[in-house]
C-alpha atoms as a PDB file:
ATOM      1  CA  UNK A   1      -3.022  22.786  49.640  1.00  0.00           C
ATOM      2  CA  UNK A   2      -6.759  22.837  49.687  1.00  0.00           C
ATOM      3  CA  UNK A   3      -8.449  26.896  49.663  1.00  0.00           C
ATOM      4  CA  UNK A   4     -10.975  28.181  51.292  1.00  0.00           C
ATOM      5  CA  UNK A   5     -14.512  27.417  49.963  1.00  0.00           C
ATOM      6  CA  UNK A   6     -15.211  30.762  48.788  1.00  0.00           C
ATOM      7  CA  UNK A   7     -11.916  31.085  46.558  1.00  0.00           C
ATOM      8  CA  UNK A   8     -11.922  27.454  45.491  1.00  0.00           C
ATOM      9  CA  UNK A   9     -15.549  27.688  44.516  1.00  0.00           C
ATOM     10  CA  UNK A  10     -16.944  31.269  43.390  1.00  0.00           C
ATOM     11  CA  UNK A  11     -20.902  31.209  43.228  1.00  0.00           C
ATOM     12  CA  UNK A  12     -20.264  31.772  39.323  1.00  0.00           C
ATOM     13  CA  UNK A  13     -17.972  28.530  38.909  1.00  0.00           C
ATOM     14  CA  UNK A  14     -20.945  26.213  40.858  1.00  0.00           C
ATOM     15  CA  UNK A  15     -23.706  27.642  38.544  1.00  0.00           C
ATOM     16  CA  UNK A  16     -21.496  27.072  35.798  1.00  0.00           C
ATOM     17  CA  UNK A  17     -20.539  23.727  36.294  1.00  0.00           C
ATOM     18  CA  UNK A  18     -24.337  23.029  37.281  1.00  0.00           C
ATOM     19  CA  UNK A  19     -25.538  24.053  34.009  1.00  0.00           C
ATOM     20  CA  UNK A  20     -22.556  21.905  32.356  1.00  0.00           C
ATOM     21  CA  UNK A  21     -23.700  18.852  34.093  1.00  0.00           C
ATOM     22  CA  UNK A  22     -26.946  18.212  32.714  1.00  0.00           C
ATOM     23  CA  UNK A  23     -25.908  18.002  28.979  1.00  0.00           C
ATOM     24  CA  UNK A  24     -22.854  16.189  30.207  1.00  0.00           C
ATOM     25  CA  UNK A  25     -25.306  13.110  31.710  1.00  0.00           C
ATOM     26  CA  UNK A  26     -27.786  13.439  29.200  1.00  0.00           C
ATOM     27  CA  UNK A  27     -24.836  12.512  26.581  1.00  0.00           C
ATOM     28  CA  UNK A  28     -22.230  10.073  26.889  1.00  0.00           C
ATOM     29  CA  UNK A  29     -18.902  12.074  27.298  1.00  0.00           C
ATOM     30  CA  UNK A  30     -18.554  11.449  31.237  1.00  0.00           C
ATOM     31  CA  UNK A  31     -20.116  14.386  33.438  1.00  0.00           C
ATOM     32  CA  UNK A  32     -17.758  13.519  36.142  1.00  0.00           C
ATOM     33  CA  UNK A  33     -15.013  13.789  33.503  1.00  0.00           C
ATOM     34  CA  UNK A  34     -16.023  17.279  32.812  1.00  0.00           C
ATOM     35  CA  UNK A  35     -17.008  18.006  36.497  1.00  0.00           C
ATOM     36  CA  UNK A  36     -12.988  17.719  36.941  1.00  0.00           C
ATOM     37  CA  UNK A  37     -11.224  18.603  33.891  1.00  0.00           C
ATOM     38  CA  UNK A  38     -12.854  21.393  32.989  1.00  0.00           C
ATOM     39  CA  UNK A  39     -12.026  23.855  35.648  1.00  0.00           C
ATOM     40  CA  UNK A  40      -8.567  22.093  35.677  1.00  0.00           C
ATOM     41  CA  UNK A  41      -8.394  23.003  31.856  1.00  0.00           C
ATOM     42  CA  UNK A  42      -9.429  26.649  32.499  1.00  0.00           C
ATOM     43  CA  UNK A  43      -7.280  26.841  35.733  1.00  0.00           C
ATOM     44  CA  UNK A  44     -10.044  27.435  37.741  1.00  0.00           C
ATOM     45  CA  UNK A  45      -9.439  26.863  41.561  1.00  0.00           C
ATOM     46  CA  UNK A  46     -11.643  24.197  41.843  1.00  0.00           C
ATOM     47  CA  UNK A  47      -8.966  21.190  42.036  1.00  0.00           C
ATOM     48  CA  UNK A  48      -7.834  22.840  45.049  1.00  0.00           C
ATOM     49  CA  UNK A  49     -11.322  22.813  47.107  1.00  0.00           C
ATOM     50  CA  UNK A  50     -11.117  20.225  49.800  1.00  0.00           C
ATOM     51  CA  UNK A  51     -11.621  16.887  48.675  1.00  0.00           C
ATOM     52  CA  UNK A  52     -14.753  16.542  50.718  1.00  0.00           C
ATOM     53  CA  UNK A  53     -16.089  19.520  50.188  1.00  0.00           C
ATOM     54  CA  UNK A  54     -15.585  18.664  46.579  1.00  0.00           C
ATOM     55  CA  UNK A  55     -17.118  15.297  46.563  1.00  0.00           C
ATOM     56  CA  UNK A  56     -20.630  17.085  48.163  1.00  0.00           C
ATOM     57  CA  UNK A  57     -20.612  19.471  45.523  1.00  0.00           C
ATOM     58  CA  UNK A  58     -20.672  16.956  42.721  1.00  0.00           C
ATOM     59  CA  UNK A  59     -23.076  14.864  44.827  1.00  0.00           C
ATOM     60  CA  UNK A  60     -25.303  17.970  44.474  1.00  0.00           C
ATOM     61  CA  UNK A  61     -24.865  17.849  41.085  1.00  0.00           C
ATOM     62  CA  UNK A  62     -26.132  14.496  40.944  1.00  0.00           C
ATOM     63  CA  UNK A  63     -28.798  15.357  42.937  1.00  0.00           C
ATOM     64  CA  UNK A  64     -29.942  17.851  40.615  1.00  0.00           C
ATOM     65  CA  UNK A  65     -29.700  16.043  37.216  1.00  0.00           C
ATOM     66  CA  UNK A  66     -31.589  13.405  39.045  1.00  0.00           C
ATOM     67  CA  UNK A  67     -34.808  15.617  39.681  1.00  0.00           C
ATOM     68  CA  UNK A  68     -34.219  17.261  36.122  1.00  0.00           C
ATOM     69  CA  UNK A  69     -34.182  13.214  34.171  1.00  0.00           C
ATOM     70  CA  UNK A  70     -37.568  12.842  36.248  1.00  0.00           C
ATOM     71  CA  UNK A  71     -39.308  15.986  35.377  1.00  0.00           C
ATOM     72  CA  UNK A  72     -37.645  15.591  31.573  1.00  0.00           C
ATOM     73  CA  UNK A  73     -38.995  11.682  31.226  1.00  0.00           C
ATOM     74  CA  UNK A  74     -41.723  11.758  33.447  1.00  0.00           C
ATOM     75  CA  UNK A  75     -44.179  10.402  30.940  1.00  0.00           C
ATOM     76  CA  UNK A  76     -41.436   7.409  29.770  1.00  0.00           C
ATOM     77  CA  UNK A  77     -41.033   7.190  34.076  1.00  0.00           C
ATOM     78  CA  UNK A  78     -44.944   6.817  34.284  1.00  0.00           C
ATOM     79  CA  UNK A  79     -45.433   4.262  31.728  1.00  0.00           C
ATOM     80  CA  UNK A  80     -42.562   1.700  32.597  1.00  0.00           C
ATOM     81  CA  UNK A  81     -44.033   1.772  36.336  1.00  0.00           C
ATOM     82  CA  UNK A  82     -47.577   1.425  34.949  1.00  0.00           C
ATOM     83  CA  UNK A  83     -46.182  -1.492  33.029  1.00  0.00           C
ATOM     84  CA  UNK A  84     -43.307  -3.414  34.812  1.00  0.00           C
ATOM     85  CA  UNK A  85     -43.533  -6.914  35.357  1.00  0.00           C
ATOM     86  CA  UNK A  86     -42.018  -9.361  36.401  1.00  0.00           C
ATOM     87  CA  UNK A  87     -39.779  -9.099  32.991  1.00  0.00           C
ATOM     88  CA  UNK A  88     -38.893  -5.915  33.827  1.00  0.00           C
ATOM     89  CA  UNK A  89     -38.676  -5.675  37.776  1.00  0.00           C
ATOM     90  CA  UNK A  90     -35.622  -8.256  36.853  1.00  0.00           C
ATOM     91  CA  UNK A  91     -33.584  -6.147  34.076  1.00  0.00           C
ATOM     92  CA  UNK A  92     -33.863  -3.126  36.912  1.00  0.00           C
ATOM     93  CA  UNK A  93     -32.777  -5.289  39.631  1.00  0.00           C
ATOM     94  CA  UNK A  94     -30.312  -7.202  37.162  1.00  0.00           C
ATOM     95  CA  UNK A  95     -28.909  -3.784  36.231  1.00  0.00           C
ATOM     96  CA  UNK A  96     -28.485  -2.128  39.732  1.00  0.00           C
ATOM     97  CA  UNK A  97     -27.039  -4.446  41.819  1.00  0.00           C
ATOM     98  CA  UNK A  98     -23.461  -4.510  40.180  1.00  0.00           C
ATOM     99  CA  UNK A  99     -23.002  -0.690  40.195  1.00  0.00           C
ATOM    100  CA  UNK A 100     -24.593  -0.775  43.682  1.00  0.00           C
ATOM    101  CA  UNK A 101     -22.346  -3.597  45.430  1.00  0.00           C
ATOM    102  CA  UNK A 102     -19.322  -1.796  43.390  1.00  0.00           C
ATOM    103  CA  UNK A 103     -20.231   1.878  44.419  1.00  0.00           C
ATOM    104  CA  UNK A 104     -20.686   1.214  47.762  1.00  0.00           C
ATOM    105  CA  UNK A 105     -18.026  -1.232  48.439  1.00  0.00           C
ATOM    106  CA  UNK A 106     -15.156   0.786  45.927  1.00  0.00           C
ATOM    107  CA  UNK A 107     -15.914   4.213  45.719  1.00  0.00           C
ATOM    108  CA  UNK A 108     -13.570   5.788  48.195  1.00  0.00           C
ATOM    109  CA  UNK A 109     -11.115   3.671  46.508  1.00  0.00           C
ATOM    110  CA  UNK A 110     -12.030   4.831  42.958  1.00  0.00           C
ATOM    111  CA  UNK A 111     -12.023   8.807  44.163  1.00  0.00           C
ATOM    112  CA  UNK A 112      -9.176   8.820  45.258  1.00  0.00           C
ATOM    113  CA  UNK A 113      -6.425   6.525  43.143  1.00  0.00           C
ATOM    114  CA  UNK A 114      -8.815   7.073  39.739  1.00  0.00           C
ATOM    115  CA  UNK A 115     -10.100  10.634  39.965  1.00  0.00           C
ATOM    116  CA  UNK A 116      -7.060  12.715  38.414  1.00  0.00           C
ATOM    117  CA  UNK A 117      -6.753  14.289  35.098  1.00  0.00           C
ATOM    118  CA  UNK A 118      -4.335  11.957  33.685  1.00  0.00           C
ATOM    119  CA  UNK A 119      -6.453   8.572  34.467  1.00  0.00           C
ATOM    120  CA  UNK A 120      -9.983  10.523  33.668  1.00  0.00           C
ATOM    121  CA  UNK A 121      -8.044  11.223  30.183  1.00  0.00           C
ATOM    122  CA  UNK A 122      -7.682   7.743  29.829  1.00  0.00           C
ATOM    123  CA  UNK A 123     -11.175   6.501  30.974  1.00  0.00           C
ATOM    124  CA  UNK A 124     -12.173   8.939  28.229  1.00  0.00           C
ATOM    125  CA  UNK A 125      -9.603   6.923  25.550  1.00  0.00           C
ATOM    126  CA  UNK A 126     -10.760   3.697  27.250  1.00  0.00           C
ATOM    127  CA  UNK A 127     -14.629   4.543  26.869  1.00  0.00           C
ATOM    128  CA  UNK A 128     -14.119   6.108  23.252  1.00  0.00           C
ATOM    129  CA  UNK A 129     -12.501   2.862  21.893  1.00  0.00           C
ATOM    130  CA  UNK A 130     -15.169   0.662  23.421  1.00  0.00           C
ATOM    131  CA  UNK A 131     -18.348   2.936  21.994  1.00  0.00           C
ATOM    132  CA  UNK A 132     -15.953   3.099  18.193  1.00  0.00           C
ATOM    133  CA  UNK A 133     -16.518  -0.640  18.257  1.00  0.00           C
ATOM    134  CA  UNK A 134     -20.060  -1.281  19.217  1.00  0.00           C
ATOM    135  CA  UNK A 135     -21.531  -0.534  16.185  1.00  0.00           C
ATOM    136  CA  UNK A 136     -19.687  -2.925  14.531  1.00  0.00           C
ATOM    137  CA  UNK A 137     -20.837  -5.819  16.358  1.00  0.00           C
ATOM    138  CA  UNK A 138     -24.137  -7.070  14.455  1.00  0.00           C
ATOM    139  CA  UNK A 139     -26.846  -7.874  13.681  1.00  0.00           C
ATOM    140  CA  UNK A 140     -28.817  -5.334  15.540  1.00  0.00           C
ATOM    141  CA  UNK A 141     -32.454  -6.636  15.379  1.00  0.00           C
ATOM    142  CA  UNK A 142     -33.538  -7.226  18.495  1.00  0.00           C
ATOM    143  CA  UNK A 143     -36.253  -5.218  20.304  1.00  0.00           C
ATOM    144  CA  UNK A 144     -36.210  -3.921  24.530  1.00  0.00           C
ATOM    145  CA  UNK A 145     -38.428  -6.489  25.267  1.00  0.00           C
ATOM    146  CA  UNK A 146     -36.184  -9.356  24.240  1.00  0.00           C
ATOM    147  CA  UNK A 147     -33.683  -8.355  27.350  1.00  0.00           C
ATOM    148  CA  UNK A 148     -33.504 -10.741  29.562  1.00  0.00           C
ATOM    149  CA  UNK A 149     -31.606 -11.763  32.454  1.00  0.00           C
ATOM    150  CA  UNK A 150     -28.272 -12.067  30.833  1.00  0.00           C
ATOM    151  CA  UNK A 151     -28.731  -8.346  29.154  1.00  0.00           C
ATOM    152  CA  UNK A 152     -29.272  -7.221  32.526  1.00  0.00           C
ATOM    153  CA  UNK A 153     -25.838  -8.180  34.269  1.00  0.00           C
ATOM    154  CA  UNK A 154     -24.210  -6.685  31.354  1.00  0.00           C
ATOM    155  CA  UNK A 155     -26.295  -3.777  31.350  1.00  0.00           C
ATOM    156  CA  UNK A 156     -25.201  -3.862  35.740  1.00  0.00           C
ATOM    157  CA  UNK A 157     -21.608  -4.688  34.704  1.00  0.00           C
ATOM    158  CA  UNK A 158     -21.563  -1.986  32.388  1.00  0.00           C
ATOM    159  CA  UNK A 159     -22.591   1.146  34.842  1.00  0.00           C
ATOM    160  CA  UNK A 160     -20.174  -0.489  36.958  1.00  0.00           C
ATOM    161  CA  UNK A 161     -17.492   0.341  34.424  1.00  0.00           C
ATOM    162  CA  UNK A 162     -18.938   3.663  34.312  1.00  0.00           C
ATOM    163  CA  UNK A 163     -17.578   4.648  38.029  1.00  0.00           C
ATOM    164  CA  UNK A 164     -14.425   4.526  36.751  1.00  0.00           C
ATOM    165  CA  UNK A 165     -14.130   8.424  36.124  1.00  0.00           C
ATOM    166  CA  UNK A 166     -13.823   9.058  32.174  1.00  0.00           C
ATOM    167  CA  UNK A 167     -15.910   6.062  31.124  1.00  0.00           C
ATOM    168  CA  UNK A 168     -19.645   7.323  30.970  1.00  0.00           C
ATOM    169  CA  UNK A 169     -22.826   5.579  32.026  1.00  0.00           C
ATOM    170  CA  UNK A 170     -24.245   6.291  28.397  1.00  0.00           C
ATOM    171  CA  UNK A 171     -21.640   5.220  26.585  1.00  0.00           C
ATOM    172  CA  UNK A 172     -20.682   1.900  28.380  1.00  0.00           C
ATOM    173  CA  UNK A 173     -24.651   0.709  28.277  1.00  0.00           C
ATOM    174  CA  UNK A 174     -25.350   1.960  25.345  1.00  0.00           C
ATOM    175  CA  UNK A 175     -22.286  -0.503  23.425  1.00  0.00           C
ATOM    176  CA  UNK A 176     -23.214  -3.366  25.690  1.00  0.00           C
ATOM    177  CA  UNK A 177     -26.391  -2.730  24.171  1.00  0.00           C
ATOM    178  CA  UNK A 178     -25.809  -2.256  20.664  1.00  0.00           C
ATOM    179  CA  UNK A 179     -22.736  -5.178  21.122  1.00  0.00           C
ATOM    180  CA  UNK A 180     -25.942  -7.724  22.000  1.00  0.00           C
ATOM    181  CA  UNK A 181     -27.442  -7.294  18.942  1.00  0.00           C
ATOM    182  CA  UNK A 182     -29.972  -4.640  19.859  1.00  0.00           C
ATOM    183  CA  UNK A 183     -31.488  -2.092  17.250  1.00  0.00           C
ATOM    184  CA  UNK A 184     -30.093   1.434  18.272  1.00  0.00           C
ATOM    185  CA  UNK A 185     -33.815   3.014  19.540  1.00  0.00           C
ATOM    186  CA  UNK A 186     -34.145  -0.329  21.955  1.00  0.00           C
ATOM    187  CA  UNK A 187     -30.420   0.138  23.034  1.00  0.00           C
ATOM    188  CA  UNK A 188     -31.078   3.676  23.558  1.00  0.00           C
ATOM    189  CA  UNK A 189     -34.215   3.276  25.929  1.00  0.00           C
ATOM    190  CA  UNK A 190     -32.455   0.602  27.798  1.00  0.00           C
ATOM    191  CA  UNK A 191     -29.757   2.827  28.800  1.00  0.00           C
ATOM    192  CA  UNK A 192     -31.855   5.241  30.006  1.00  0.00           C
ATOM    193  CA  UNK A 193     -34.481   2.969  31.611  1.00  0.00           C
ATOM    194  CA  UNK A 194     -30.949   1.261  33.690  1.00  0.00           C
ATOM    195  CA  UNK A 195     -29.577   4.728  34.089  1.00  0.00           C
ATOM    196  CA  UNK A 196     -32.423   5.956  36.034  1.00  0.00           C
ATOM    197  CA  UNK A 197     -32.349   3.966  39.389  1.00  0.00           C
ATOM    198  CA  UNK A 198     -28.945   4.167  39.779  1.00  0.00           C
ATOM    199  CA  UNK A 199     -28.361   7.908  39.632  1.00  0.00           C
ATOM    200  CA  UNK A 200     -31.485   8.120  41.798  1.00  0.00           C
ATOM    201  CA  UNK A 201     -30.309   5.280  44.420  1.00  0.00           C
ATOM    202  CA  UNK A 202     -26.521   6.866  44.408  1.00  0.00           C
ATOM    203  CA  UNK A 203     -27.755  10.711  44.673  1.00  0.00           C
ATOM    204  CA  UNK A 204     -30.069   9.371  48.049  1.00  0.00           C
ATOM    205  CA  UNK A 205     -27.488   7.220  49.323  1.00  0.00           C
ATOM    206  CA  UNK A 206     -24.797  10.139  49.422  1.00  0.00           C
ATOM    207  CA  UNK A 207     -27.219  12.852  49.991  1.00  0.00           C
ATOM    208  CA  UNK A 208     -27.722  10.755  52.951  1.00  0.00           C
ATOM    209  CA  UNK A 209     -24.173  10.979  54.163  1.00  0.00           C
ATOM    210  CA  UNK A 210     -23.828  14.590  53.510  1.00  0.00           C
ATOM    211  CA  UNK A 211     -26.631  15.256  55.476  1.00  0.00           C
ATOM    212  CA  UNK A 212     -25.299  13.388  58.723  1.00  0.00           C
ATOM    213  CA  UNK A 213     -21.276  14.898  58.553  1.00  0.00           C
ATOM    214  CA  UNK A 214     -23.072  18.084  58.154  1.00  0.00           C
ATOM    215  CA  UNK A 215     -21.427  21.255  55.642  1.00  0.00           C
ATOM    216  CA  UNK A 216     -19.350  24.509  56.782  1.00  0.00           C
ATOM    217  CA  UNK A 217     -20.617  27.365  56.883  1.00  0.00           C
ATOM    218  CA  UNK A 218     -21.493  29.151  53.113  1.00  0.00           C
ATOM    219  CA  UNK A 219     -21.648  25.832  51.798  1.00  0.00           C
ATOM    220  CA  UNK A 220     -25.194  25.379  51.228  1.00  0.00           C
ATOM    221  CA  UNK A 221     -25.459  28.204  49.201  1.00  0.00           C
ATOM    222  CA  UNK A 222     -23.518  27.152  46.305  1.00  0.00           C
ATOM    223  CA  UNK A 223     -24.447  23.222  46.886  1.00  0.00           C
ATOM    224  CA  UNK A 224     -27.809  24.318  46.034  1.00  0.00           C
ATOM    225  CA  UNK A 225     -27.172  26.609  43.177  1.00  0.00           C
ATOM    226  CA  UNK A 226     -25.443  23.544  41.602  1.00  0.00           C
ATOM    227  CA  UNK A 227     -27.914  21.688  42.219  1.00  0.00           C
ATOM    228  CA  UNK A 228     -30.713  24.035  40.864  1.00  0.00           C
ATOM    229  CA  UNK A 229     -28.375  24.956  37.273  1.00  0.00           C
ATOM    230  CA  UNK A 230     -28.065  20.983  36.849  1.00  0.00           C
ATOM    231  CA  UNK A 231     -31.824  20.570  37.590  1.00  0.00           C
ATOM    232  CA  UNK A 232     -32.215  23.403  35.197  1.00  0.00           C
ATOM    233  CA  UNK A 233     -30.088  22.217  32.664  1.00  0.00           C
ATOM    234  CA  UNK A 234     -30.633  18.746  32.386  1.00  0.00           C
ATOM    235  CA  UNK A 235     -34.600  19.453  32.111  1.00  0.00           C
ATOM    236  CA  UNK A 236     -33.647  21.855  29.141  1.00  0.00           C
ATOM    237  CA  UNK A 237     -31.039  19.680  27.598  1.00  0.00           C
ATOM    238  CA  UNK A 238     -33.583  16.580  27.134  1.00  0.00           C
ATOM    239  CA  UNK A 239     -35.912  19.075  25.287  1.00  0.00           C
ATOM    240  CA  UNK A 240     -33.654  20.530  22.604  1.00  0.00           C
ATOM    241  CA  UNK A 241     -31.021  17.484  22.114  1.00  0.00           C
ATOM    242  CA  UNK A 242     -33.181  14.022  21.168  1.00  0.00           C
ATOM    243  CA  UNK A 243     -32.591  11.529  24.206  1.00  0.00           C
ATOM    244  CA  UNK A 244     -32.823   9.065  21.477  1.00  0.00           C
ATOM    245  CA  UNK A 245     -29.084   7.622  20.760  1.00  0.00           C
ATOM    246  CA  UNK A 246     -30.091   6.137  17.628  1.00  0.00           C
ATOM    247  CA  UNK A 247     -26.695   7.636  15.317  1.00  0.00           C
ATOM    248  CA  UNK A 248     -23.582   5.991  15.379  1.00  0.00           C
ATOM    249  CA  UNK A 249     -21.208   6.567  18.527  1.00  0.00           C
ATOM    250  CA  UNK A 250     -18.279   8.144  16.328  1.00  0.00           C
ATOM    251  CA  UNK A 251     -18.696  11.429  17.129  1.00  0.00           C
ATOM    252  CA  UNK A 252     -18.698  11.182  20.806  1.00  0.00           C
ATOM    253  CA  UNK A 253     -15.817   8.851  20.513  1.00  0.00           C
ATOM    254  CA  UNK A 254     -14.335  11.367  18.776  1.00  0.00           C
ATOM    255  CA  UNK A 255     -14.947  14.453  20.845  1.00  0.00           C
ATOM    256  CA  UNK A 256     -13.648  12.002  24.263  1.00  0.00           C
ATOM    257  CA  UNK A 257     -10.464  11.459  22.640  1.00  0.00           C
ATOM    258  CA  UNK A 258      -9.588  14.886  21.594  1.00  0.00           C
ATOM    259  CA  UNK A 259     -10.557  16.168  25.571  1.00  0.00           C
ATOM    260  CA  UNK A 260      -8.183  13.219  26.526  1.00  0.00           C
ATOM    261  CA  UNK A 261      -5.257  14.325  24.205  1.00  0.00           C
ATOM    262  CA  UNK A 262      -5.560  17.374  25.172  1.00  0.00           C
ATOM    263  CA  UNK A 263      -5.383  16.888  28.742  1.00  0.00           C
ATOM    264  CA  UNK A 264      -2.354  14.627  28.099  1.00  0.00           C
ATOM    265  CA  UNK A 265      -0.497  17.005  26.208  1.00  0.00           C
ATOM    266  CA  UNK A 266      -0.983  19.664  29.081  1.00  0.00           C
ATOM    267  CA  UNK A 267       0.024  16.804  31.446  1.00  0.00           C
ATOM    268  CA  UNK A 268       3.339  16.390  29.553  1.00  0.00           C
ATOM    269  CA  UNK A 269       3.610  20.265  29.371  1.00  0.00           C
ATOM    270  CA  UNK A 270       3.301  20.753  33.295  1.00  0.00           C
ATOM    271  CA  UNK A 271       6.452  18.200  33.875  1.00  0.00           C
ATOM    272  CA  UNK A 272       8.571  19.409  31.222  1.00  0.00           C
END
């Protein structure tokens, strides 16, 4: 049964899981894996906040990681507008529309059939399995400005993986990527170049809707702290851990499947 806003979500849980969320985008582990299994982990009372209520929240969240990736790359932001062409203009548009069309025809669908522990646990497994393998896929000599129009419907279909909850934008572009034969620094700045307009174009699209059903009263307040520790966080993040994904996926692999094991085995614990 959902709780009221102020014991579901303390003003020290929302700043927490605001500064969580900006290393949680800037790598690829899933931030909306963590969003929800970390206070479920820690038996926070977060779960129980009202499903709307806790879908604005992470939308604030979004918000804010969004306005800390453009203050953190604002000089890699300046010089792809300064230089997009007609090259270019295509692997954006290439690369949004899938998620787009997906997110906004899906995503009430996805929230709430695919946004539990147990099947973000296996998004997590899913994702891990696809990033152990995209290194292995080779050569890897190809530069960013070989993508063309096929690279950009995978790098589309690939974020539109990533709204399955457990899968990770990062991860799923990044071994499309690396799985088309690109070098790991022009996979890397692909990802991120893709990532961009779709976190920005989703955060304005549902900031949008939370602004016209309006928020309860004491809302606001921790919406915006969220918003501000993610902002905060993410600008931080891209300064002390290299945005470049040039190392081999392993390790993140590795660390998703342990979170997802252990969320099974607690799964398994609750029924017994």
């Amino acid at each position: 049964m959902p709780q009221p806003l102020e014991q579901a979500l303390p003003l020290r849980h929302a700043l927490a899981l605001g500064l969580m969320h900006g290393p949680a985008e800037l790598l690829p582990i899933s931030s909306s894996g963590h969003t929800t299994l970390v206070p479920w982990l820690l038996n926070w009372p977060y779960p129980e906040l009202e499903p709307s209520l806790r879908k604005s929240f992470e939308v604030a969240l979004h918000a804010g990681t969004a306005v800390g990736l453009l203050i953190a790359l604002r000089g890699e932001v300046a010089e792809a507008a300064v230089g997009l062409d007609r090259r270019r203009a295509m692997l954006i548009a290439g690369s949004f529309l899938p998620p787009a069309i997906v997110g906004y025809t899906l995503e009430h669908q996805i929230e709430q059939r695919l946004g539990t522990p147990r099947s973000i646990a296996l998004g997590l497994l899913a994702g891990s399995a696809v990033m152990a393998l995209a290194d292995h896929f080779g050569p890897q000599t190809r530069s960013r400005d070989d993508a063309g129009l096929i690279d950009a419907l995978l790098l589309g279909g690939a974020q539109a993986a990533a709204l399955l909850p457990g899968t990770s934008r990062g991860g799923m572009t990044l071994s499309a990527m690396r799985a088309r034969g690109f070098t790991r620094p022009a996979a890397s700045t692909l990802s991120r170049h893709v990532a961009l307009p779709v976190i920005l174009g989703a955060s304005a699209l549902k900031t949008t809707r939370l602004a016209q059903n309006g928020l309860p009263p004491g809302a606001a307040s921790r919406l915006a702290l969220g918003a501000v520790a993610a902002a905060a966080s993410t600008t931080l993040a891209a300064r002390l851990v290299p945005v470049e994904r040039v190392g081999s996926l392993l390790p993140y692999a590795a660390y998703r499947s342990a979170l997802a094991t252990i969320t099974l085995r607690r799964l398994r614990r609750s029924r017994s």
